[in-house]
C-alpha atoms as a PDB file:
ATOM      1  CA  UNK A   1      -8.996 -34.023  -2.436  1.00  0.00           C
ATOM      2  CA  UNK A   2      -8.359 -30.493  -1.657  1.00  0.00           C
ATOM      3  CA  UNK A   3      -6.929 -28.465  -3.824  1.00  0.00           C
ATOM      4  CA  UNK A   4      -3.970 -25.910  -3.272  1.00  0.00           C
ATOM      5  CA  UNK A   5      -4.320 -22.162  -3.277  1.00  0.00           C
ATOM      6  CA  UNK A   6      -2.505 -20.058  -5.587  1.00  0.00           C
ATOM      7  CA  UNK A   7      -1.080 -16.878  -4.632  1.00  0.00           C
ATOM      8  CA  UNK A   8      -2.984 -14.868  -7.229  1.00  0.00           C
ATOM      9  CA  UNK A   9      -0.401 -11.788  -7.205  1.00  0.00           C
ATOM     10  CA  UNK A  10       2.873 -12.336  -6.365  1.00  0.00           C
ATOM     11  CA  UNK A  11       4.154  -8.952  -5.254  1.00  0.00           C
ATOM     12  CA  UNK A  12       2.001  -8.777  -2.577  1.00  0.00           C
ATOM     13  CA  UNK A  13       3.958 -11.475  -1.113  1.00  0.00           C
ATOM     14  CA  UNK A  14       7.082 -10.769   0.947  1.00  0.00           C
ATOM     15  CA  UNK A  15       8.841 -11.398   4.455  1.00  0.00           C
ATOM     16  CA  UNK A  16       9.342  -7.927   6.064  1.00  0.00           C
ATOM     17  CA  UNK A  17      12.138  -7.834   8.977  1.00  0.00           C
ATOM     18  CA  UNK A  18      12.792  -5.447  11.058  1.00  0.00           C
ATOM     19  CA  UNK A  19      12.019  -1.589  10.017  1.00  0.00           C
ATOM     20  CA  UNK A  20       9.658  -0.680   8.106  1.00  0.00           C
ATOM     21  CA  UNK A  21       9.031  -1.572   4.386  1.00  0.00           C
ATOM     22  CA  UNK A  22       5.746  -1.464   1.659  1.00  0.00           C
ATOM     23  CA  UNK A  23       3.833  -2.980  -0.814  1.00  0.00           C
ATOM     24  CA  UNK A  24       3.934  -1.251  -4.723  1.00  0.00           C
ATOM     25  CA  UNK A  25       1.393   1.129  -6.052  1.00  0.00           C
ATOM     26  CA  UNK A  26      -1.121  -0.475  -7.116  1.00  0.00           C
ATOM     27  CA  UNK A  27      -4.094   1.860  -9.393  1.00  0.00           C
ATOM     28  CA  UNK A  28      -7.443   2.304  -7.463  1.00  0.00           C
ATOM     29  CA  UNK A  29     -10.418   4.359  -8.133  1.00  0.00           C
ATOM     30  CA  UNK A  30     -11.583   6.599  -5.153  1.00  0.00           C
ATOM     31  CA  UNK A  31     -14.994   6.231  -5.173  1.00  0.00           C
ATOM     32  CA  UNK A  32     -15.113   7.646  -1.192  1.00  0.00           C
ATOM     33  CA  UNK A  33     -13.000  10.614  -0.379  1.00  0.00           C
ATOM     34  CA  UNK A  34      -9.919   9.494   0.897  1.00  0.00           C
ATOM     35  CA  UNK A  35      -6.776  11.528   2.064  1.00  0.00           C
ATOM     36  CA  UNK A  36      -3.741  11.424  -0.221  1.00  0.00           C
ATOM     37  CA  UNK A  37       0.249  11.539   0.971  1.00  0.00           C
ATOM     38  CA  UNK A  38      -0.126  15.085   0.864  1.00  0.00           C
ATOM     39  CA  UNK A  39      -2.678  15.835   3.182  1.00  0.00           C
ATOM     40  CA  UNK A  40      -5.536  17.176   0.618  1.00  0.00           C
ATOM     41  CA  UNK A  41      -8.701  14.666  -0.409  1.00  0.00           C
ATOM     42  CA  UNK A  42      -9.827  13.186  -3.667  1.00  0.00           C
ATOM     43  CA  UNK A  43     -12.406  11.275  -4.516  1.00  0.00           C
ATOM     44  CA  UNK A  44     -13.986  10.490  -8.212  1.00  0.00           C
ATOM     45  CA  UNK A  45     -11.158   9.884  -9.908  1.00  0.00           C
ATOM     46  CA  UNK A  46      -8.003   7.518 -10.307  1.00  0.00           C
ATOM     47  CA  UNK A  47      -5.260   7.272  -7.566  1.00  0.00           C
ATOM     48  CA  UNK A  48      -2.648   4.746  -6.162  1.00  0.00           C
ATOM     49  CA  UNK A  49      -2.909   2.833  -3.013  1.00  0.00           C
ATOM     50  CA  UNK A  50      -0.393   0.947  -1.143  1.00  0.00           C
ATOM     51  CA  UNK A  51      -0.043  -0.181   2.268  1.00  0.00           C
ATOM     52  CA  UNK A  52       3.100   0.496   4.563  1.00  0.00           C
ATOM     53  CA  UNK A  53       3.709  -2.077   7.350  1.00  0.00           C
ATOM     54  CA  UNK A  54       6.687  -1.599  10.958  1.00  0.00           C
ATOM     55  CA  UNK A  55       7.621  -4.548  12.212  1.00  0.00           C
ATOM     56  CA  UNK A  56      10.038  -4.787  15.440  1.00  0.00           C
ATOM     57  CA  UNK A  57      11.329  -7.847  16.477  1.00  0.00           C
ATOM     58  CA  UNK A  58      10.038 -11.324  16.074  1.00  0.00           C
ATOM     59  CA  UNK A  59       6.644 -11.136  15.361  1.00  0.00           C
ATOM     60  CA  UNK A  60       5.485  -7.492  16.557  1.00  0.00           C
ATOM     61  CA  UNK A  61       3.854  -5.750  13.996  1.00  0.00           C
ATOM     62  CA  UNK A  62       1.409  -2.504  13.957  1.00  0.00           C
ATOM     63  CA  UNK A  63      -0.947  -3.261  11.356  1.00  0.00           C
ATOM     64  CA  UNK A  64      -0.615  -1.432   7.819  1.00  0.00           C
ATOM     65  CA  UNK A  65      -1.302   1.882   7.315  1.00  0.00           C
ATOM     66  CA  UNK A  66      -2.683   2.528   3.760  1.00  0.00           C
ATOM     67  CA  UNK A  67      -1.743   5.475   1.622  1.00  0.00           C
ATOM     68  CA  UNK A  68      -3.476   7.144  -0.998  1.00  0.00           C
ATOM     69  CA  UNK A  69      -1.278   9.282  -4.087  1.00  0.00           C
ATOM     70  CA  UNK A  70      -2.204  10.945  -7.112  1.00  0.00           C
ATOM     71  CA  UNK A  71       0.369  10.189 -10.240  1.00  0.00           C
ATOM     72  CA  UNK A  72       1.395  13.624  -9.923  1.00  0.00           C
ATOM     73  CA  UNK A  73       2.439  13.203  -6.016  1.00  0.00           C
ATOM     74  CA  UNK A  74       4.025  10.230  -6.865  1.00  0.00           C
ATOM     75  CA  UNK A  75       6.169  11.770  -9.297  1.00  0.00           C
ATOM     76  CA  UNK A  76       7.049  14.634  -7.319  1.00  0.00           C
ATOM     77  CA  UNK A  77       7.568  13.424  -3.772  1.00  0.00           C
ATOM     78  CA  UNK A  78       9.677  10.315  -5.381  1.00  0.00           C
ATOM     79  CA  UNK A  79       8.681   6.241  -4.503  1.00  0.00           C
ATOM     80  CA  UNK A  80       9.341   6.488  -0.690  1.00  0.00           C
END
């Protein structure tokens, strides 16, 4: 008997139409260097990821583009 799957976070569910829409900030540790919303790089310490997806249409989508912030460019440049 198989058993069913749970979705194991439910806000990284959700049916995107057309335009362009994201997932939350979720809390990551940058343990590589990566290269935050406001063009300078971090690495070592504690920032938020989330990943942006476009969709046109039925069915066309580019695939996500993920985006690194500090707390303080969060706060500063607002959630968009």
């Amino acid at each position: 008997m198989k058993k069913k799957r749970a979705l194991t976070n439910r806000m990284d569910y959700s049916i995107i139409k057309n335009g362009v829409d994201c997932y939350p900030w979720t809390e990551h540790f940058a343990w590589w260097p990566v290269k935050t919303i406001t063009g300078l790089r971090a690495w070592g310490i504690k920032v938020y990821r989330r990943k942006v997806w476009i969709v046109w249409g039925t069915g066309f989508h580019m695939e996500p583009e993920i985006q690194y912030a500090t707390l303080f460019e969060i706060l500063d440049n607002g959630s968009d």
